[in-house]
PDB file of N, CA and C in Angstrom:
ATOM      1  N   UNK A   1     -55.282   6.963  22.215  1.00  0.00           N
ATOM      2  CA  UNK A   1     -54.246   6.095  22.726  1.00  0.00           C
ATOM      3  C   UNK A   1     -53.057   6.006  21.764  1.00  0.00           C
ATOM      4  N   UNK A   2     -53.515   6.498  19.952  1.00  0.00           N
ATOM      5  CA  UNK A   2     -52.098   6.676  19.413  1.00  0.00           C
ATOM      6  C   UNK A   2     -50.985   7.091  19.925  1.00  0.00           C
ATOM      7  N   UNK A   3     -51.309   8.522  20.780  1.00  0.00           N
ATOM      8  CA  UNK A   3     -50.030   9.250  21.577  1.00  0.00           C
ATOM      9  C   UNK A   3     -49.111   8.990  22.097  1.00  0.00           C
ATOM     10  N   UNK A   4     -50.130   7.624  23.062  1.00  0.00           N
ATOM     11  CA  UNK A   4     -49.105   7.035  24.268  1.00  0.00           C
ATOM     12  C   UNK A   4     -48.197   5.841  23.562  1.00  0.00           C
ATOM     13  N   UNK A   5     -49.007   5.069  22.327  1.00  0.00           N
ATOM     14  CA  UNK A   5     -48.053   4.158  21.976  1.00  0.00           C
ATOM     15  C   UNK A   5     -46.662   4.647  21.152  1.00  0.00           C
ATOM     16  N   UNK A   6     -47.023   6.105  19.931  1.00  0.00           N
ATOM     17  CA  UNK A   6     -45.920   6.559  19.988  1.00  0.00           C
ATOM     18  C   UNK A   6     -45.068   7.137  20.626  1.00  0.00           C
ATOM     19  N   UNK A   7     -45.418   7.430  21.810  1.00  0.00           N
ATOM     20  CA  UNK A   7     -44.357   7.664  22.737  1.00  0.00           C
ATOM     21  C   UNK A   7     -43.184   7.236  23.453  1.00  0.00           C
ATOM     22  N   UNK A   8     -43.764   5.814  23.129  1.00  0.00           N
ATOM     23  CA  UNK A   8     -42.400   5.056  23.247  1.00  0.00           C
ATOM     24  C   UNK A   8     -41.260   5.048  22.074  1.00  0.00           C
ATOM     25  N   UNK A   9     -41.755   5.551  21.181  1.00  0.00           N
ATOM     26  CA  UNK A   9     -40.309   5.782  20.298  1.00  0.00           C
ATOM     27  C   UNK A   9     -39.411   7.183  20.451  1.00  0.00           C
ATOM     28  N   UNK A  10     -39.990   7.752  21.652  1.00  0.00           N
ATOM     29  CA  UNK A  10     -39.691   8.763  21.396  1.00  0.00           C
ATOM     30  C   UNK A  10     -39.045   9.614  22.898  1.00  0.00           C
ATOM     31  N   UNK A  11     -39.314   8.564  24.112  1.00  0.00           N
ATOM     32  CA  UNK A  11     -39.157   9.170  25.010  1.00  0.00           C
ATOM     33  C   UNK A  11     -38.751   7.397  25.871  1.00  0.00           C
ATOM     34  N   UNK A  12     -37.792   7.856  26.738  1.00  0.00           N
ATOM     35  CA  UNK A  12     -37.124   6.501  27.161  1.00  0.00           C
ATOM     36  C   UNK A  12     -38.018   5.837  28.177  1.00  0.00           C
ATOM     37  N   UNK A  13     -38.209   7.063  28.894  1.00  0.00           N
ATOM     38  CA  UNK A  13     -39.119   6.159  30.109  1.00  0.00           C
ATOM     39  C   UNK A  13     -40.210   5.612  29.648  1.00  0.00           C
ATOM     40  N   UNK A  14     -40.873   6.176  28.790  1.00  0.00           N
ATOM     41  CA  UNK A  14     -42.110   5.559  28.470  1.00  0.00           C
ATOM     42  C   UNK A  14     -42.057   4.182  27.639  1.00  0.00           C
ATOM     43  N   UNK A  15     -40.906   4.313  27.352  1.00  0.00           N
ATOM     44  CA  UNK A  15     -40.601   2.645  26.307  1.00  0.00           C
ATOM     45  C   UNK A  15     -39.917   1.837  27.593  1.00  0.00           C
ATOM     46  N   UNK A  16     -39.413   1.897  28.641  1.00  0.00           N
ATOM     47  CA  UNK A  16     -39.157   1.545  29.616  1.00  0.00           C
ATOM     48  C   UNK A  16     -40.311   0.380  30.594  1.00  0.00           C
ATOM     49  N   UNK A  17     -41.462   1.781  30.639  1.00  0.00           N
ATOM     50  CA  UNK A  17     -42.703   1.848  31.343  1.00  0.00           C
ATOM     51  C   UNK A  17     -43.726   0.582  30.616  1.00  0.00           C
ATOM     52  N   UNK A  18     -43.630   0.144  29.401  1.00  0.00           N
ATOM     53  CA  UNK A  18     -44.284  -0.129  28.764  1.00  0.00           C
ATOM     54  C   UNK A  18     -43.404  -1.699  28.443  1.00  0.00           C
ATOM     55  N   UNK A  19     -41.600  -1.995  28.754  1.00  0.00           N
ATOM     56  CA  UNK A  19     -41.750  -3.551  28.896  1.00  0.00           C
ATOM     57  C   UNK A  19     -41.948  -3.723  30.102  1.00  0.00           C
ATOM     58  N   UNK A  20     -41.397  -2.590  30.920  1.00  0.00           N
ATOM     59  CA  UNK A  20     -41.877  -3.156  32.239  1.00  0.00           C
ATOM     60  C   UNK A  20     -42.950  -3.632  32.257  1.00  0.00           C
ATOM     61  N   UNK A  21     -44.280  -3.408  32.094  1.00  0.00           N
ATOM     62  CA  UNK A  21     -45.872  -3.692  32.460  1.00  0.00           C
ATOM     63  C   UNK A  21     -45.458  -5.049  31.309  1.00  0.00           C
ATOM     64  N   UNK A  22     -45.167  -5.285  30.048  1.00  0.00           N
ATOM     65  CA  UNK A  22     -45.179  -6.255  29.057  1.00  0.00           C
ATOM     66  C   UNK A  22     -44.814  -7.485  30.064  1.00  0.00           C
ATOM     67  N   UNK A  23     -43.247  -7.195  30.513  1.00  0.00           N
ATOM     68  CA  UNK A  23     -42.806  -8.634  31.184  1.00  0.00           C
ATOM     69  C   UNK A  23     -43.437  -8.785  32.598  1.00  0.00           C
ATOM     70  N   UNK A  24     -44.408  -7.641  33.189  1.00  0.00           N
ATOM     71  CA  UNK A  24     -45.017  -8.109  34.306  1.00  0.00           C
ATOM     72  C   UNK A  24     -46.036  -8.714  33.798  1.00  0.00           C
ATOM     73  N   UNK A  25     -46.487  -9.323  32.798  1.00  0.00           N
ATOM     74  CA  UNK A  25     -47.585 -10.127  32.036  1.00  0.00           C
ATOM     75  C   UNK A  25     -48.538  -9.218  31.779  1.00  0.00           C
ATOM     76  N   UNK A  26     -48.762  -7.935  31.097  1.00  0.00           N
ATOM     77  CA  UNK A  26     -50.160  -7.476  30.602  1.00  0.00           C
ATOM     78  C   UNK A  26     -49.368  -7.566  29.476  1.00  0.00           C
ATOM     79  N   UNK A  27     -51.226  -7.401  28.900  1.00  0.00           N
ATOM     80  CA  UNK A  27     -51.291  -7.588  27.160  1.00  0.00           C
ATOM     81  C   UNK A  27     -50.651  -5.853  26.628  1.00  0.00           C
ATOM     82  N   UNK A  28     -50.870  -6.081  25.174  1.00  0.00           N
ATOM     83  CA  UNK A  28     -49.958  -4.929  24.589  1.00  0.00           C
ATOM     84  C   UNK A  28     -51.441  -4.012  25.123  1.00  0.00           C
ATOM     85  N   UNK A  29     -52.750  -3.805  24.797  1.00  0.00           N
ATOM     86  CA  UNK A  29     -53.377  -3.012  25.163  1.00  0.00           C
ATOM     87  C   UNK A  29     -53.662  -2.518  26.540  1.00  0.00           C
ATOM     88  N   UNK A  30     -53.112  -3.334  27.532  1.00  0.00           N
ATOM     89  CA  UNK A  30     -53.155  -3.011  28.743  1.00  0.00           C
ATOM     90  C   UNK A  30     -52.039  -2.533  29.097  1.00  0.00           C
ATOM     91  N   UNK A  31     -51.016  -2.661  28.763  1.00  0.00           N
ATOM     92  CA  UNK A  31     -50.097  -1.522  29.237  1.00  0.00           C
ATOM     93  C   UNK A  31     -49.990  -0.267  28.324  1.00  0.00           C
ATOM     94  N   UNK A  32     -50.299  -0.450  27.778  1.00  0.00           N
ATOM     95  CA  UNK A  32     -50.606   1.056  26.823  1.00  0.00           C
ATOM     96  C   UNK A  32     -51.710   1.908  27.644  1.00  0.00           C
ATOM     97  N   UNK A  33     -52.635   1.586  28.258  1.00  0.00           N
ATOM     98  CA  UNK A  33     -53.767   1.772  29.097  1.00  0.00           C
ATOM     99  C   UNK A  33     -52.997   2.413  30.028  1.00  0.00           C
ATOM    100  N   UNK A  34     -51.677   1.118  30.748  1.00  0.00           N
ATOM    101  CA  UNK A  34     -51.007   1.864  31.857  1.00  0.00           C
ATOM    102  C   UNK A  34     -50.487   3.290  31.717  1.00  0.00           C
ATOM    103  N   UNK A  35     -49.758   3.120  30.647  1.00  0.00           N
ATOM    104  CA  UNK A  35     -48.706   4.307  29.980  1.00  0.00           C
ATOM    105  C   UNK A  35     -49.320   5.641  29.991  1.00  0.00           C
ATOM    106  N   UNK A  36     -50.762   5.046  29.612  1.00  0.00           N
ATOM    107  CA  UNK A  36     -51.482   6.355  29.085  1.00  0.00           C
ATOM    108  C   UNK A  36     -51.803   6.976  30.199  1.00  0.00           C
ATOM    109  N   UNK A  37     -52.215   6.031  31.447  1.00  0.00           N
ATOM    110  CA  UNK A  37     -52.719   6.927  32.783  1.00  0.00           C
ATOM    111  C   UNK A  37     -51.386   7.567  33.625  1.00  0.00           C
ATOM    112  N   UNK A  38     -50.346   6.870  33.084  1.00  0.00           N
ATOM    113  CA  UNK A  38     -48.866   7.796  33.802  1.00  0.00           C
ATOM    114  C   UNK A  38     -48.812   8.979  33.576  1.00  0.00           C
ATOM    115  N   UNK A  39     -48.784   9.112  32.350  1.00  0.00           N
ATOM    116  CA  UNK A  39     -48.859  10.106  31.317  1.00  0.00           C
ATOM    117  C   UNK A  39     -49.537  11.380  31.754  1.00  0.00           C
ATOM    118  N   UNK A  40     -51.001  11.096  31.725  1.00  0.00           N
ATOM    119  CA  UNK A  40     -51.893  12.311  32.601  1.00  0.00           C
ATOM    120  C   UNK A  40     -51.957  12.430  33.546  1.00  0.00           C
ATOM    121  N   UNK A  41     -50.663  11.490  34.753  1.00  0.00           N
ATOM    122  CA  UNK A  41     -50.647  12.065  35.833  1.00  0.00           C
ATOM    123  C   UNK A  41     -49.768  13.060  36.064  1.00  0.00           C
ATOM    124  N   UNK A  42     -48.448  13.142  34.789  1.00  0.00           N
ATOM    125  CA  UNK A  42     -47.588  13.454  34.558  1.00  0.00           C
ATOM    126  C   UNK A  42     -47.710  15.143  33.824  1.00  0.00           C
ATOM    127  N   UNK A  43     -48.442  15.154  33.048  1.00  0.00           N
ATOM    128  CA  UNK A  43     -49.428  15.698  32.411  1.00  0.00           C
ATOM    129  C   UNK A  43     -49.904  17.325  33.218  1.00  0.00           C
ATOM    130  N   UNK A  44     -51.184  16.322  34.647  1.00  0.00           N
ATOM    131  CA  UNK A  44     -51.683  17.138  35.434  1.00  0.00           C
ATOM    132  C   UNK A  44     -51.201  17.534  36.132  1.00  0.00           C
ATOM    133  N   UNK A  45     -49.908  17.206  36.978  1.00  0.00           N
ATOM    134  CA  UNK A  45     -48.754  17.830  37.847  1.00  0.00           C
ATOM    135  C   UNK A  45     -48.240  18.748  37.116  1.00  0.00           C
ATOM    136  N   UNK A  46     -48.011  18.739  35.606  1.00  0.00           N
ATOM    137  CA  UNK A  46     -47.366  20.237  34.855  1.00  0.00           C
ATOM    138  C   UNK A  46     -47.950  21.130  34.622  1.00  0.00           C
ATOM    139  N   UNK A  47     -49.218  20.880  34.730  1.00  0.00           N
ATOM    140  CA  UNK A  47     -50.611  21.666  34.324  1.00  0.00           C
ATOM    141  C   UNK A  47     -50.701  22.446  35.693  1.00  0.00           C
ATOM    142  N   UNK A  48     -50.942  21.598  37.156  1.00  0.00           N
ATOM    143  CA  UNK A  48     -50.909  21.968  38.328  1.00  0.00           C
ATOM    144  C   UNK A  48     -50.121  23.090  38.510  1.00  0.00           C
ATOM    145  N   UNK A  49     -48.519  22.818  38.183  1.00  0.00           N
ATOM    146  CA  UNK A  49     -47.334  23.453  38.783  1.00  0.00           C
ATOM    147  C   UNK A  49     -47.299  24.560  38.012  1.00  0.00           C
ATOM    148  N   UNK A  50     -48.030  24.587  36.772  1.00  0.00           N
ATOM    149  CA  UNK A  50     -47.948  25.540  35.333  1.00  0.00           C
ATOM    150  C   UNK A  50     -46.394  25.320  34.986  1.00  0.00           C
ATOM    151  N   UNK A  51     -45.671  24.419  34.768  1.00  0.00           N
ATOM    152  CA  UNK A  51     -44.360  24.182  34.119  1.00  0.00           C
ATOM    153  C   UNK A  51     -44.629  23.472  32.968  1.00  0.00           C
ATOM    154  N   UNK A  52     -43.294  23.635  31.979  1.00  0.00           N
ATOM    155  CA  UNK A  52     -43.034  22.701  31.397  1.00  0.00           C
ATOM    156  C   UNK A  52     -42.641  20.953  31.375  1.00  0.00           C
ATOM    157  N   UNK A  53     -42.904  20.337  30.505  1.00  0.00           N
ATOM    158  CA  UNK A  53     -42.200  19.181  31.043  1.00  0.00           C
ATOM    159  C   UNK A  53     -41.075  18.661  30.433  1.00  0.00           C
ATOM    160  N   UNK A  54     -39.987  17.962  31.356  1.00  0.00           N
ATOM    161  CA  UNK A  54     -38.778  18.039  31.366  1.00  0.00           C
ATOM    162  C   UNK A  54     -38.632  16.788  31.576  1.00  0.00           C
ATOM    163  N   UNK A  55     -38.542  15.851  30.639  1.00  0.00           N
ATOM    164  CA  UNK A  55     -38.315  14.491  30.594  1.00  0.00           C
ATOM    165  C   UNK A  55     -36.721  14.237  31.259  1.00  0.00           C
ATOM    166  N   UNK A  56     -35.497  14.936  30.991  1.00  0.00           N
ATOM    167  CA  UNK A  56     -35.000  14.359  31.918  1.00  0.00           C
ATOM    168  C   UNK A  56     -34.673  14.717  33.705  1.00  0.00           C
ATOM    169  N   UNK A  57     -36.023  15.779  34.043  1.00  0.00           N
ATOM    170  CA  UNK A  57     -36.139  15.892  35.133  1.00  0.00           C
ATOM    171  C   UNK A  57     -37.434  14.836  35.595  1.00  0.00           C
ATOM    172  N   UNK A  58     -37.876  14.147  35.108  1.00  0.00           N
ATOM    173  CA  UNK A  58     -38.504  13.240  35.152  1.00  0.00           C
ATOM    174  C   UNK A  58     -37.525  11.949  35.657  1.00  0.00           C
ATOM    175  N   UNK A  59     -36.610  11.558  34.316  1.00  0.00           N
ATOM    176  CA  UNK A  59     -35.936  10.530  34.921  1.00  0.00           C
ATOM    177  C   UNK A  59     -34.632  10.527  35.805  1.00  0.00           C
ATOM    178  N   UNK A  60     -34.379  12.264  36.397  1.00  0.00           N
ATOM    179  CA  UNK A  60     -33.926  12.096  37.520  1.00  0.00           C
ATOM    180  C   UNK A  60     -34.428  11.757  38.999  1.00  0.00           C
ATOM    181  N   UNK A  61     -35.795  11.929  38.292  1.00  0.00           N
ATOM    182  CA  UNK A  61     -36.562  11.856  39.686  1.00  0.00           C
ATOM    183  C   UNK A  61     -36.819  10.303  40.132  1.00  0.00           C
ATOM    184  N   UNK A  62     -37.087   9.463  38.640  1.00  0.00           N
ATOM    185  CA  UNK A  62     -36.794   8.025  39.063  1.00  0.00           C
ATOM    186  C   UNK A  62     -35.799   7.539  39.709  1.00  0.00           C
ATOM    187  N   UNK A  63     -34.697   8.578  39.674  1.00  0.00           N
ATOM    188  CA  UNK A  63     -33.366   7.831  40.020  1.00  0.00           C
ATOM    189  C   UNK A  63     -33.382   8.010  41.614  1.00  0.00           C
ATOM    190  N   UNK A  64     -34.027   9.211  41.797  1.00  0.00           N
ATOM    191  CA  UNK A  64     -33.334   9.826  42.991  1.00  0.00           C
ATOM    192  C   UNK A  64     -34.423   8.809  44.089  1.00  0.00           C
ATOM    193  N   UNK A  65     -35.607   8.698  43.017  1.00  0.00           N
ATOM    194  CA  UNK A  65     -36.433   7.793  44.065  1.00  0.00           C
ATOM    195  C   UNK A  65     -36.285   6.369  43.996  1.00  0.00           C
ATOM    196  N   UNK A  66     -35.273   5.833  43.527  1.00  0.00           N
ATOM    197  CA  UNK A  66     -35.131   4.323  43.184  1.00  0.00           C
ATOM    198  C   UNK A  66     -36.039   3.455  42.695  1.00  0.00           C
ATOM    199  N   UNK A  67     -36.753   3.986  41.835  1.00  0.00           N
ATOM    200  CA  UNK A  67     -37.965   3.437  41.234  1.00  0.00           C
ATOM    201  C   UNK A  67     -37.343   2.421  40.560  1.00  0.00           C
ATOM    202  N   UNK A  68     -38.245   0.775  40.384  1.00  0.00           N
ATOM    203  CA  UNK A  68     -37.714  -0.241  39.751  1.00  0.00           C
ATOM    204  C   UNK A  68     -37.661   0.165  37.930  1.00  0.00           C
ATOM    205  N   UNK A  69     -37.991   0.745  37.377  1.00  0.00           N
ATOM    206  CA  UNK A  69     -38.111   1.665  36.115  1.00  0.00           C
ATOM    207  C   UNK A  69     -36.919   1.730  35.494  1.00  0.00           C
ATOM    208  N   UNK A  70     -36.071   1.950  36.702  1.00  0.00           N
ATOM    209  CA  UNK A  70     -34.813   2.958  36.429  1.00  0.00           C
ATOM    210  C   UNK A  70     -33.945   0.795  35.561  1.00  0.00           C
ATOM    211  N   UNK A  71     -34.178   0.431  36.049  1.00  0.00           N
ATOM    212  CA  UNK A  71     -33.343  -1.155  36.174  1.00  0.00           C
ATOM    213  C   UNK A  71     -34.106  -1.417  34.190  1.00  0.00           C
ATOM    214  N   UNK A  72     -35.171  -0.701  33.895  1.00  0.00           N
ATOM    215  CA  UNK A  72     -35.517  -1.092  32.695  1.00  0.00           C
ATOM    216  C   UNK A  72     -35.163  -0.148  31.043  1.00  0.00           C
ATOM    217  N   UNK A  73     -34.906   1.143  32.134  1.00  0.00           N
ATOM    218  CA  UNK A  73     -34.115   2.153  30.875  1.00  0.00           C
ATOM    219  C   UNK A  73     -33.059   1.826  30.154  1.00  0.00           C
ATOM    220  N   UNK A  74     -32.201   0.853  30.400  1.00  0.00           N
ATOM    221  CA  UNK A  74     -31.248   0.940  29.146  1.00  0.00           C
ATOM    222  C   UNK A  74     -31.647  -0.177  28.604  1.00  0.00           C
ATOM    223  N   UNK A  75     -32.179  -1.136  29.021  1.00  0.00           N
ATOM    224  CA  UNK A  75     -33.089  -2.311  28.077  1.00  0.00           C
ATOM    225  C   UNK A  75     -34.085  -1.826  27.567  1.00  0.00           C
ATOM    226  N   UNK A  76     -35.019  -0.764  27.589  1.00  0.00           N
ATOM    227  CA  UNK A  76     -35.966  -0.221  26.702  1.00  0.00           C
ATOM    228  C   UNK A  76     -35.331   0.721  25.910  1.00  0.00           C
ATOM    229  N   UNK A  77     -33.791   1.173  25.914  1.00  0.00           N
ATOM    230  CA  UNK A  77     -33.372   1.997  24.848  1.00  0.00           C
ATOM    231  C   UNK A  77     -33.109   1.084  23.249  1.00  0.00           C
ATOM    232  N   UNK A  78     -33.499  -0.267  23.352  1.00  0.00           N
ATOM    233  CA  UNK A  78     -32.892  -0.762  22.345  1.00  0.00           C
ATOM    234  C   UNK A  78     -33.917  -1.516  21.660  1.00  0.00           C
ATOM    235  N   UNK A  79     -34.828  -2.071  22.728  1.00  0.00           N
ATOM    236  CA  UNK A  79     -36.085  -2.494  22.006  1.00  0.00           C
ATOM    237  C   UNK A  79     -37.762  -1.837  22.566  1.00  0.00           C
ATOM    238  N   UNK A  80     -37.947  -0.959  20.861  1.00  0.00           N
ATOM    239  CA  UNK A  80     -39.127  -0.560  20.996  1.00  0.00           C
ATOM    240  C   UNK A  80     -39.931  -1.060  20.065  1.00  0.00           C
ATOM    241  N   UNK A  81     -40.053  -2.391  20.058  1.00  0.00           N
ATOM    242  CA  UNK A  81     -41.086  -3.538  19.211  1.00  0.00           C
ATOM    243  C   UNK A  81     -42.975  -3.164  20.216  1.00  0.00           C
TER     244      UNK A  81
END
């Protein structure tokens, strides 16, 4: 689970993904839990498709799908406590 928590310093959506679940009330280990199962779904679709992964074809895809996510990316660009 180290992976997924550094991942939020390192990749937007996932520091995004992770206040989102915070201010929907889970604890810090439960959304890390969340993060982590995004992750290998994210993961197994690249594995599936045999591609690379392309984080910002990722968060075009939030956009294009209006995912509530998208409303938390520039507030998770600034705090990754």
């Amino acid at each position: 689970m180290e992976w997924t928590d550094q991942s939020r310093r390192h990749c937007q959506w996932t520091n995004a993904f992770y206040q989102q679940q915070r201010q929907a009330g889970k604890s810090h280990p439960k959304a890390i839990r969340a993060l982590a199962y995004q992750g290998g779904q994210i993961l197994w679709r690249c594995w599936q498709n045999q591609t690379a992964y392309d984080e910002q074809q990722y968060l075009d895809a939030l956009r294009r799908k209006k995912s509530p996510l998208v409303n938390y990316l520039t507030i998770s660009s600034i705090d990754v406590s």
